[in-house]
C-alpha atoms as a PDB file:
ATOM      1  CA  UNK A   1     -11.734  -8.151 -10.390  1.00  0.00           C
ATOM      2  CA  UNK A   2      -9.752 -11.083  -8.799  1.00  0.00           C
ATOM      3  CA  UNK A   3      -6.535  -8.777  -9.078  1.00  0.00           C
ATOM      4  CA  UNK A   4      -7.834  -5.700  -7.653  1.00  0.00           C
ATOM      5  CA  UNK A   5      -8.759  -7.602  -4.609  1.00  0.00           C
ATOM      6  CA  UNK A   6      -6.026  -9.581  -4.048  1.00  0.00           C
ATOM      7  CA  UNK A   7      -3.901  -6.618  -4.464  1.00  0.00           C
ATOM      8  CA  UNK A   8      -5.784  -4.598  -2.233  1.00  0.00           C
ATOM      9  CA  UNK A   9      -6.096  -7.570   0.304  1.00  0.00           C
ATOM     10  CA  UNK A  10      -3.032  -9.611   0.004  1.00  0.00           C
ATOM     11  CA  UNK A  11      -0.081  -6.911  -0.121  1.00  0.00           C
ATOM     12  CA  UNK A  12       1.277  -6.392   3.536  1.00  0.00           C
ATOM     13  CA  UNK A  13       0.259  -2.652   2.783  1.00  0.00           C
ATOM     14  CA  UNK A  14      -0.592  -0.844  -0.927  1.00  0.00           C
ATOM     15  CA  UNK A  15       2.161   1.625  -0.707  1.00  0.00           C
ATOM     16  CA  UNK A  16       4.408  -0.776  -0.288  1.00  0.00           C
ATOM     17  CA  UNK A  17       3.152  -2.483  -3.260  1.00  0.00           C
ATOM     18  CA  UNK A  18       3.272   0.491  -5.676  1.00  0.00           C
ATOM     19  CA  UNK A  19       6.327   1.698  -4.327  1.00  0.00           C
ATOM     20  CA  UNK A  20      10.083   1.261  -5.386  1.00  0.00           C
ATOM     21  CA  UNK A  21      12.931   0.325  -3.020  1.00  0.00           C
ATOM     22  CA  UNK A  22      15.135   2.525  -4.776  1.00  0.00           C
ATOM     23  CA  UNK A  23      16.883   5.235  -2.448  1.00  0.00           C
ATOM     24  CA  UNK A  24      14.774   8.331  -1.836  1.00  0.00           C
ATOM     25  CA  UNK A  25      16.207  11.842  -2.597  1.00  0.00           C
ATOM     26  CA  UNK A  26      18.319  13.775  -0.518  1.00  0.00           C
ATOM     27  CA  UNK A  27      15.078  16.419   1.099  1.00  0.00           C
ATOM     28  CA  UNK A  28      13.726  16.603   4.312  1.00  0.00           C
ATOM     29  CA  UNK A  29      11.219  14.951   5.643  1.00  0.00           C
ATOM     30  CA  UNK A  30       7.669  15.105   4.311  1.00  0.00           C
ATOM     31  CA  UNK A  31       4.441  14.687   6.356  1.00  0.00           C
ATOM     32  CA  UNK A  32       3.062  11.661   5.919  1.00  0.00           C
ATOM     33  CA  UNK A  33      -0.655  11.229   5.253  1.00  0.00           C
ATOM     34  CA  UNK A  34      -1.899   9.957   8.658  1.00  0.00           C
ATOM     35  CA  UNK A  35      -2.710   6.198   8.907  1.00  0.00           C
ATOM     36  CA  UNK A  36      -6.293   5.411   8.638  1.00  0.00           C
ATOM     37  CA  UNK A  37      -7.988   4.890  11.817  1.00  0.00           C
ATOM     38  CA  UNK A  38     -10.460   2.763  11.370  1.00  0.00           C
ATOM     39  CA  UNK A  39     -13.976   2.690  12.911  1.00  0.00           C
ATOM     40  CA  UNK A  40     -14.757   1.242  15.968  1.00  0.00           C
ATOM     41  CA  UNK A  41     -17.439  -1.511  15.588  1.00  0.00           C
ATOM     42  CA  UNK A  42     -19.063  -3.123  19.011  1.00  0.00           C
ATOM     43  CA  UNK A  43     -18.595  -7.142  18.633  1.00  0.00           C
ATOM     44  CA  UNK A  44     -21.332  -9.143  17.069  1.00  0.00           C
ATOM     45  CA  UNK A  45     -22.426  -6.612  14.469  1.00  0.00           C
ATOM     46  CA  UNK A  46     -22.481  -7.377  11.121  1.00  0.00           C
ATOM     47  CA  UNK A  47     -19.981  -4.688  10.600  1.00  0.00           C
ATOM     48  CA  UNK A  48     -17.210  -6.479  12.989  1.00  0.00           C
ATOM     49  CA  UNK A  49     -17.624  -9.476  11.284  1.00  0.00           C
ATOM     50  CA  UNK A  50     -17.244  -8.097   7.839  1.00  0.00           C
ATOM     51  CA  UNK A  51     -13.728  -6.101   9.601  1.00  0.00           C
ATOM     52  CA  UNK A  52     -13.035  -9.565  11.153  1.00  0.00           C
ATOM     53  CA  UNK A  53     -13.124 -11.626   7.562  1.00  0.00           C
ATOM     54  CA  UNK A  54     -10.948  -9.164   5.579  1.00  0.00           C
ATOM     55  CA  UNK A  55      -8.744  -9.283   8.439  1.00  0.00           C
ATOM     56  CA  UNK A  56      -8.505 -12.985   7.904  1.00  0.00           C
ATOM     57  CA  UNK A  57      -7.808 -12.076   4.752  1.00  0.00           C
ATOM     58  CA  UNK A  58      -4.866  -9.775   5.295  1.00  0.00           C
ATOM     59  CA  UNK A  59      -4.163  -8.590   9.173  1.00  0.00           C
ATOM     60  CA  UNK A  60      -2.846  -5.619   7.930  1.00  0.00           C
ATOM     61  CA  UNK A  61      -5.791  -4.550   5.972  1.00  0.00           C
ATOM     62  CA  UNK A  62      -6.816  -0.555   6.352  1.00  0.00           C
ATOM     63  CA  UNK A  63     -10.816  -0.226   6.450  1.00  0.00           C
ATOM     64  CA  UNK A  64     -12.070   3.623   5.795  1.00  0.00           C
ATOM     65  CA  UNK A  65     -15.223   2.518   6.284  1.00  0.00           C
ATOM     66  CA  UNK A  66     -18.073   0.408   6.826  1.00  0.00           C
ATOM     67  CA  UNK A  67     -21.670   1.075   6.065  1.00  0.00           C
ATOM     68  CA  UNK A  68     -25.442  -0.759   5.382  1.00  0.00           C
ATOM     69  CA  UNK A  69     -24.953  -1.548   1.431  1.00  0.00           C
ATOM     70  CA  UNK A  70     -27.964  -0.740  -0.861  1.00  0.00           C
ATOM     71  CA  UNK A  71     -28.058  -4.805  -1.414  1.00  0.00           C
ATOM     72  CA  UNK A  72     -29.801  -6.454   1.186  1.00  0.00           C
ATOM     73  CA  UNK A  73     -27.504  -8.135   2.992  1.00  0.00           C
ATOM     74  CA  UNK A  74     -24.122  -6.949   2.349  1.00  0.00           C
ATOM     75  CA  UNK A  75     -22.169  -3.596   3.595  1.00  0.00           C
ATOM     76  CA  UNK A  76     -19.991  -1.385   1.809  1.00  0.00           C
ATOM     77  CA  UNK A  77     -16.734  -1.746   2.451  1.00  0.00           C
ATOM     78  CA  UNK A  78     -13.713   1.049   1.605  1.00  0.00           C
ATOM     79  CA  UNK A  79     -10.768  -0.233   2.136  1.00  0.00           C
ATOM     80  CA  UNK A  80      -7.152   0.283   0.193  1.00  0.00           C
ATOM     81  CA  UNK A  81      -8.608   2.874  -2.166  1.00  0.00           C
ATOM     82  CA  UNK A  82     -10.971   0.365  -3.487  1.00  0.00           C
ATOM     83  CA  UNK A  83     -14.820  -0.279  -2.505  1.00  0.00           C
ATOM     84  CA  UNK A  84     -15.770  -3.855  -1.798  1.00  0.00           C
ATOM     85  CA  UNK A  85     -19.388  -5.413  -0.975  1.00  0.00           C
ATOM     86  CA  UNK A  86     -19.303  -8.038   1.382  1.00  0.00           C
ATOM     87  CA  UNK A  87     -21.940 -10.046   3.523  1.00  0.00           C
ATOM     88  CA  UNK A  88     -23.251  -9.734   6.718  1.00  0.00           C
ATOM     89  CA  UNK A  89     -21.825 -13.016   7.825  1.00  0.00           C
ATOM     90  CA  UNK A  90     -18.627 -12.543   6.353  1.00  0.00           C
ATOM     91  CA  UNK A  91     -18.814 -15.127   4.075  1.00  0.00           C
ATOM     92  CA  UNK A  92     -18.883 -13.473   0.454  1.00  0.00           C
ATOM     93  CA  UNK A  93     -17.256 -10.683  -1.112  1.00  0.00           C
ATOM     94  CA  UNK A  94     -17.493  -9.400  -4.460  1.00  0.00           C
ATOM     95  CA  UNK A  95     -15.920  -6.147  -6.247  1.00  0.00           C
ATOM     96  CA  UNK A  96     -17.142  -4.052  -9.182  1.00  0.00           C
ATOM     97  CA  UNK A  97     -19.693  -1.738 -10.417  1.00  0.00           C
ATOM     98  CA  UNK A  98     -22.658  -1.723  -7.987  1.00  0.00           C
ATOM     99  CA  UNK A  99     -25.765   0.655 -10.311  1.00  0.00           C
ATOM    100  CA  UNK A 100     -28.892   2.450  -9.341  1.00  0.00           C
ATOM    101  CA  UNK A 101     -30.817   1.625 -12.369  1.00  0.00           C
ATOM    102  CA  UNK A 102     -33.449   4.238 -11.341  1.00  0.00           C
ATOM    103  CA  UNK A 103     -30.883   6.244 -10.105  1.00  0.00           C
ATOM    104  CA  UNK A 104     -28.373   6.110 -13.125  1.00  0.00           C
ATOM    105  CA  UNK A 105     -25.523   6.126 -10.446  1.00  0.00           C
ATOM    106  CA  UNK A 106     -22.404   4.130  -9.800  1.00  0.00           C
ATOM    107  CA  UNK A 107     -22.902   3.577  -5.762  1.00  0.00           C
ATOM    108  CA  UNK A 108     -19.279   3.003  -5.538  1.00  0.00           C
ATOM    109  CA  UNK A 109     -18.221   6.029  -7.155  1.00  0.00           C
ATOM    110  CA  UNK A 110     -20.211   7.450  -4.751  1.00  0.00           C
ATOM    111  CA  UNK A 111     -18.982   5.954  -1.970  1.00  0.00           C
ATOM    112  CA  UNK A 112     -15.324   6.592  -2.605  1.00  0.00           C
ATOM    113  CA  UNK A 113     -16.157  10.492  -3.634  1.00  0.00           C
ATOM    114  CA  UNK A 114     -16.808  10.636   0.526  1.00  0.00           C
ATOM    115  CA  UNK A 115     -13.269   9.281   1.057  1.00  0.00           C
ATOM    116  CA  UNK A 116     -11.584  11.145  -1.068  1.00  0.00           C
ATOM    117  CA  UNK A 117     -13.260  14.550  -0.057  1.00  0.00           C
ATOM    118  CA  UNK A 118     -12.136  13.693   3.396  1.00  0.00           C
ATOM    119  CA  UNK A 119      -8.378  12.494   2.138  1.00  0.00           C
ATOM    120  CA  UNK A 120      -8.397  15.827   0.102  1.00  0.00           C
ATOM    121  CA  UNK A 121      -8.882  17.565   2.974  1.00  0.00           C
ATOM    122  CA  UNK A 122      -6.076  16.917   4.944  1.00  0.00           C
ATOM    123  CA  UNK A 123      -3.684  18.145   2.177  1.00  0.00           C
ATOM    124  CA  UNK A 124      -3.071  22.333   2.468  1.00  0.00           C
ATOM    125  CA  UNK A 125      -3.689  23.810  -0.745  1.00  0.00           C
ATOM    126  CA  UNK A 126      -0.419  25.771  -0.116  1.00  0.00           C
ATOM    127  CA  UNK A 127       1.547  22.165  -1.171  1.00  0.00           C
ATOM    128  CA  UNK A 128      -0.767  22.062  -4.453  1.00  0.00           C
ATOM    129  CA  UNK A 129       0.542  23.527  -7.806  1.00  0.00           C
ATOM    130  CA  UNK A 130      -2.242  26.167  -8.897  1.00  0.00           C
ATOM    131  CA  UNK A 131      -3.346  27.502 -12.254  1.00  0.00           C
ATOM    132  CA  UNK A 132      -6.006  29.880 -11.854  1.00  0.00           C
ATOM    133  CA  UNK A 133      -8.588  31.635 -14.282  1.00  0.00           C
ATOM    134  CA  UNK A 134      -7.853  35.007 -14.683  1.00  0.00           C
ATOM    135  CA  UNK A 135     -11.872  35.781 -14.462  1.00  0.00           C
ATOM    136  CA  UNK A 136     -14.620  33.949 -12.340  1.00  0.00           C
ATOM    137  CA  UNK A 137     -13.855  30.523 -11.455  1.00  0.00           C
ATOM    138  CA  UNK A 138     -16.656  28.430 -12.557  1.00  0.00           C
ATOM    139  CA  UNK A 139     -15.053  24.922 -11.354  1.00  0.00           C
ATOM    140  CA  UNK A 140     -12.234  23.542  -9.400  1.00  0.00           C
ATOM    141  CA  UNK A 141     -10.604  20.257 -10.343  1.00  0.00           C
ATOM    142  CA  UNK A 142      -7.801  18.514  -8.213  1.00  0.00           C
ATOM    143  CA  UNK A 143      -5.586  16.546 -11.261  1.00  0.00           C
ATOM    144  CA  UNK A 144      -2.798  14.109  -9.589  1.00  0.00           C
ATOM    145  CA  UNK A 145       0.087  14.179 -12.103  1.00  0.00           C
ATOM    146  CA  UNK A 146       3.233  12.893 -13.263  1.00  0.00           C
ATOM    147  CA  UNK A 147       5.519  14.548 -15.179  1.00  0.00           C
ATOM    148  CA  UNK A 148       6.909  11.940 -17.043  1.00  0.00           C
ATOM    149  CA  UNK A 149       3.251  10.824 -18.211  1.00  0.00           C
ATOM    150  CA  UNK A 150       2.111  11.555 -21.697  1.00  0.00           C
ATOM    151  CA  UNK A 151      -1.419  12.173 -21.291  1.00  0.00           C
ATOM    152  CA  UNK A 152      -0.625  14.710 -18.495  1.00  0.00           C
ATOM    153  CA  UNK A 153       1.980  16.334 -20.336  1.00  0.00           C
ATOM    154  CA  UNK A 154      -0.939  17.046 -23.153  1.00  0.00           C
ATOM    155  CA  UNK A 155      -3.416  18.407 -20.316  1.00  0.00           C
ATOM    156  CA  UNK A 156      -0.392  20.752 -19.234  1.00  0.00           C
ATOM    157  CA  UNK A 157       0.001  21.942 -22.672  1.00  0.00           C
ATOM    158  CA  UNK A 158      -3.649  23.618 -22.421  1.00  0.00           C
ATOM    159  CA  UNK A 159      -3.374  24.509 -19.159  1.00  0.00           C
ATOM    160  CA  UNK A 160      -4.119  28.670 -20.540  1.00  0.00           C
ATOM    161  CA  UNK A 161      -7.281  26.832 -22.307  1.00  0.00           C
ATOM    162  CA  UNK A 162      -8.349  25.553 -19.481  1.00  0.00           C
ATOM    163  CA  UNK A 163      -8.413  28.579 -16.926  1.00  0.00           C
ATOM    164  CA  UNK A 164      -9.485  30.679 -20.000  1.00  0.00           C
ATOM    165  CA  UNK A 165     -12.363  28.566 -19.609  1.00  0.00           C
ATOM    166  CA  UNK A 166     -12.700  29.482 -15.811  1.00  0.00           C
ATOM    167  CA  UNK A 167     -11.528  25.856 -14.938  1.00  0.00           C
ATOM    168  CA  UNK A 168      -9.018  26.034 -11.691  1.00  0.00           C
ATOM    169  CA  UNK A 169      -6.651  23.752 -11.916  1.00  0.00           C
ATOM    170  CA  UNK A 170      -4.957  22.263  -8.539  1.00  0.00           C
ATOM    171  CA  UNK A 171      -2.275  19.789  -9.063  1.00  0.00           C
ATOM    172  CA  UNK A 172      -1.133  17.351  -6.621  1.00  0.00           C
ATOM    173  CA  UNK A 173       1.831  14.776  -7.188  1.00  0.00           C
ATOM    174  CA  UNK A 174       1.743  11.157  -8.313  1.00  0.00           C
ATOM    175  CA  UNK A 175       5.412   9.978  -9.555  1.00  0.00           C
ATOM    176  CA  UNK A 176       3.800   6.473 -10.904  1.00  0.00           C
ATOM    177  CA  UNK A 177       7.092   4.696 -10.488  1.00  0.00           C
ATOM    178  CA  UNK A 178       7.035   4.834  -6.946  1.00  0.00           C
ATOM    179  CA  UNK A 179       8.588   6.930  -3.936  1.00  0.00           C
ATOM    180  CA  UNK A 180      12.773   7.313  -4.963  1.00  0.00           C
ATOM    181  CA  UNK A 181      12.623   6.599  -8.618  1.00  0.00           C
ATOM    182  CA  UNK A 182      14.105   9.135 -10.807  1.00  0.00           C
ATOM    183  CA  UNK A 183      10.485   9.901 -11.763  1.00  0.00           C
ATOM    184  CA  UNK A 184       9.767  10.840  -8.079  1.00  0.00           C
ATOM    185  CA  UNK A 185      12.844  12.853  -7.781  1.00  0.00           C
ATOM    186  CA  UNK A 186      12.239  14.675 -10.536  1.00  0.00           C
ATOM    187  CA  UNK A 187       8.817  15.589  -8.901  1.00  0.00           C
ATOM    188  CA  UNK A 188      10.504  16.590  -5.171  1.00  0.00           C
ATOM    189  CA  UNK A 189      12.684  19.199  -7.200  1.00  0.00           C
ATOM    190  CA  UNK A 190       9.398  20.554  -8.794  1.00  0.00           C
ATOM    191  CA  UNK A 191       7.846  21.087  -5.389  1.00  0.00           C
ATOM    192  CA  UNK A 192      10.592  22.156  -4.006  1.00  0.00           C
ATOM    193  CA  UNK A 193      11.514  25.021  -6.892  1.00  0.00           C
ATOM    194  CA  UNK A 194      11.187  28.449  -5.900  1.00  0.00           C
ATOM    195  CA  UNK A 195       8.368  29.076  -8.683  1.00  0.00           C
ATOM    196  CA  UNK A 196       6.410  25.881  -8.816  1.00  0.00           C
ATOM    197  CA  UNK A 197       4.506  26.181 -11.518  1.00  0.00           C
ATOM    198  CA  UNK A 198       7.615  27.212 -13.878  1.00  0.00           C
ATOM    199  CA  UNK A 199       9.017  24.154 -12.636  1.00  0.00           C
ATOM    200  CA  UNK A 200       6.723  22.033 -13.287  1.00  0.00           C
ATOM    201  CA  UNK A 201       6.198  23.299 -16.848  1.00  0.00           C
ATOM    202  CA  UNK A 202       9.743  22.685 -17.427  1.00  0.00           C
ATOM    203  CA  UNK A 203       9.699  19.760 -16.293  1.00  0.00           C
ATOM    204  CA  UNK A 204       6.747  18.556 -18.808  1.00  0.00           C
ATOM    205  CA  UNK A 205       8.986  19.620 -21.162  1.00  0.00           C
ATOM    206  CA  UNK A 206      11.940  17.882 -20.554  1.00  0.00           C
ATOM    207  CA  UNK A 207      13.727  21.074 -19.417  1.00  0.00           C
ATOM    208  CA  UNK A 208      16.030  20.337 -16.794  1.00  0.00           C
ATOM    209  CA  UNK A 209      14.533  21.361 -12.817  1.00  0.00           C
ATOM    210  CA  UNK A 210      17.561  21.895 -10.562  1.00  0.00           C
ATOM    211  CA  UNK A 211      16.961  19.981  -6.774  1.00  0.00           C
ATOM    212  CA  UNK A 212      17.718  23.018  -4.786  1.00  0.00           C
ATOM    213  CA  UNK A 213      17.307  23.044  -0.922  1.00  0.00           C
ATOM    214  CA  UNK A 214      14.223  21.457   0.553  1.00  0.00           C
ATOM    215  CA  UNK A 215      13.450  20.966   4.099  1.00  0.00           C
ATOM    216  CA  UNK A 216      10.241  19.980   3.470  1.00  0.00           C
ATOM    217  CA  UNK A 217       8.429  17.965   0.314  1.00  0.00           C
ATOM    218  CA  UNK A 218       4.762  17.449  -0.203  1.00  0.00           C
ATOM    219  CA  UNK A 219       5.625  14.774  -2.518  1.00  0.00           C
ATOM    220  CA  UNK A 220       5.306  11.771  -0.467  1.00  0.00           C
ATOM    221  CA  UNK A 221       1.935  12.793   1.263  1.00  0.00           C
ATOM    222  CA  UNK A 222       0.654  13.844  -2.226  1.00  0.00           C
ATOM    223  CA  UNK A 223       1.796  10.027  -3.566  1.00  0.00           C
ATOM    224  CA  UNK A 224       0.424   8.103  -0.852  1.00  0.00           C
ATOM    225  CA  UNK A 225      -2.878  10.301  -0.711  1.00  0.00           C
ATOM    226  CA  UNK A 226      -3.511   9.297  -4.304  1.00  0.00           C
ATOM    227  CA  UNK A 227      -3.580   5.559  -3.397  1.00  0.00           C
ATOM    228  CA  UNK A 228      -5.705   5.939  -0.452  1.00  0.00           C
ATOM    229  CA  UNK A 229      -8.182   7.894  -3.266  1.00  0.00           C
ATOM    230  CA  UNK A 230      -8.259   4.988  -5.444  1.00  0.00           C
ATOM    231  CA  UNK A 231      -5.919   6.344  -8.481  1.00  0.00           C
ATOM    232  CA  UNK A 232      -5.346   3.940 -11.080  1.00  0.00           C
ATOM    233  CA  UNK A 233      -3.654   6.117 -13.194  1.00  0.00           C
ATOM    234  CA  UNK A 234      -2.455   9.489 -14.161  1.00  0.00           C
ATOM    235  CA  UNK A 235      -4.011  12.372 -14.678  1.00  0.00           C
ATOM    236  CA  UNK A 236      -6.694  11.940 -12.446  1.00  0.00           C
ATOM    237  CA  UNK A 237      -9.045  14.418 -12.409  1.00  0.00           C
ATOM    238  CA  UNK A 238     -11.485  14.965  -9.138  1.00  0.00           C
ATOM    239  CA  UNK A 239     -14.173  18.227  -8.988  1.00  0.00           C
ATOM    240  CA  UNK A 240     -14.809  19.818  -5.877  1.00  0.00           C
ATOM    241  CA  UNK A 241     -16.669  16.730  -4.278  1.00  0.00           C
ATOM    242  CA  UNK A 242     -14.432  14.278  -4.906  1.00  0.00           C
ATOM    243  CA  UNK A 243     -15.980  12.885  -7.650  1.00  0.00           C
ATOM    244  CA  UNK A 244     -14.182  10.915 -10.488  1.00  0.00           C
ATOM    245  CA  UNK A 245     -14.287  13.246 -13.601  1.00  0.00           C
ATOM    246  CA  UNK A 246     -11.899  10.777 -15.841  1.00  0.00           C
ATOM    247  CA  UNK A 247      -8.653  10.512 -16.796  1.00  0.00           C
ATOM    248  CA  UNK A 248      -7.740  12.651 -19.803  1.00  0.00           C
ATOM    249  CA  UNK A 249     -10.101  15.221 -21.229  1.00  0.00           C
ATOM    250  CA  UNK A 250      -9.676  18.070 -23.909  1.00  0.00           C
ATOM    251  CA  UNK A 251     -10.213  21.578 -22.389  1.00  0.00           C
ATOM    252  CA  UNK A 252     -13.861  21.921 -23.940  1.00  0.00           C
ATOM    253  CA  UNK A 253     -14.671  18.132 -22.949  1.00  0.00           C
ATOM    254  CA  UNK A 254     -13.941  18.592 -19.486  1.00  0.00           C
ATOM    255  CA  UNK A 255     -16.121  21.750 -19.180  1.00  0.00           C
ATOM    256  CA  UNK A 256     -18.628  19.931 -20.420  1.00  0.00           C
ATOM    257  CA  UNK A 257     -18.748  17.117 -17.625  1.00  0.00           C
ATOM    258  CA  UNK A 258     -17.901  19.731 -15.091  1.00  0.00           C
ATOM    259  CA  UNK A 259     -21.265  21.701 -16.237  1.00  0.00           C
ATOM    260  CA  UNK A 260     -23.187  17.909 -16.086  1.00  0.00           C
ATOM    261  CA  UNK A 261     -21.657  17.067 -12.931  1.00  0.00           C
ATOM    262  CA  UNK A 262     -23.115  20.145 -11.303  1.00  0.00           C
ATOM    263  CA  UNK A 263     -26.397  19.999 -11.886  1.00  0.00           C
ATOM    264  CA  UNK A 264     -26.276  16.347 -10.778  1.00  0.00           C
ATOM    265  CA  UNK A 265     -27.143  16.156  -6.560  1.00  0.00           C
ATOM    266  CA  UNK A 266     -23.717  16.026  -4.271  1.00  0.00           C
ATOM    267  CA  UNK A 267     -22.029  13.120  -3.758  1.00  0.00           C
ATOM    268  CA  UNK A 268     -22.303  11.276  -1.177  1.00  0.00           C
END
């Protein structure tokens, strides 16, 4: 816990904490996601005070948003792709798993499924890598992936099973070594291949993908997106409202808490 929050809190900004300083590849320019603009809060409210401590904290600090917290007491902070609970007065903060008993839901899950439906929609499906079901669709699941990454090489090598089972599949990137590794340019020649989704295969497979010319790459939006949506690791799977489904999960697994997810109320 103490970790997360100093790294979300301490770090003059997160992207520059999961980033490399390597040299970034020769493309154009790619459109950054926009910077967070944070709430307005009038002065004196418990809100502005909360703002005003994790500023203390860090001046640089990026707050998505600040609401009444289910604890009496505290609000709910999002901030850094991470949820926080912190008191009125400004005072106390604490991190973790925050449960409805009665409920049998993780409130912070919850509350970052909100942020990340908004961050997901800012990002054009045109700039996502799609495998679709040849029949009905009867989910949609946005995976952030790395092609260097075991575990999301092995979802990629069921990708047929997966649409066969009328899952959609909608990749976004995440080169985990940071913006200009060799990871990361690996991924800009993927997005910027003439067929996409060849690419990217080959690329899984450790079949070279040429950098051809590319005035424009989604990579860097796609990167920095994943941080704001609180990704730990790749693949990380989201359904349709931002929920967290997990991290890895066999073709008939992940049908299965697609199915359980739906019947369960929206999020957020």
């Amino acid at each position: 816990m103490k970790h997360l929050v100093l790294a979300a809190l301490f770090c003059l900004s997160l992207s520059a904490c999961a980033q490399s300083t390597d040299a970034a590849a020769p493309v154009g320019p790619a459109k950054p996601v926009a910077t967070v603009k944070e709430p307005t809060f009038a002065a004196g409210t418990p809100e502005a005070r909360v703002r005003d401590a994790l500023r203390a904290l860090n001046p640089k600090v990026q707050v998505e948003a600040i609401d009444k917290a289910p604890v009496p007491g505290f609000r709910e902070v999002v901030a850094g792709g991470q949820v926080l609970w912190v008191s009125d007065d400004g005072k106390y903060l604490f991190q973790g798993d925050l449960l409805d008993i009665a409920a049998r839901k993780d409130l912070g899950d919850l509350a970052m499924a909100k942020v990340r439906r908004q961050v997901l929609a800012t990002l054009p499906e045109a700039d996502r890598i799609v495998f679709a079901p040849a029949g009905v669709t009867k989910h949609t699941v946005v995976v952030l992936t790395d092609v260097e990454c075991g575990y999301c090489r092995k979802f990629h090598s069921d990708i047929a099973e997966y649409t066969r089972r009328g899952i959609r599949v909608e990749y976004m990137a995440f080169p985990r070594a940071g913006i200009g590794t060799p990871d990361y340019r690996k991924m800009v020649a993927v997005w910027c291949a003439p067929d996409r989704r060849k690419a990217l295969t080959d690329a899984k497979n450790d079949r070279p993908v040429a950098q051809g010319p590319c005035p424009r790459s989604p990579v860097d939006m796609q990167y920095n997106a994943g941080l704001r949506m609180g990704l730990t690791g790749t693949p990380m799977i989201l359904n349709a409202d931002g929920r967290m489904v997990g991290g890895y999960l066999p073709p008939e697994r992940l049908l299965e808490r697609l199915d359980a997810l739906a019947k369960e109320s929206p999020a957020g």
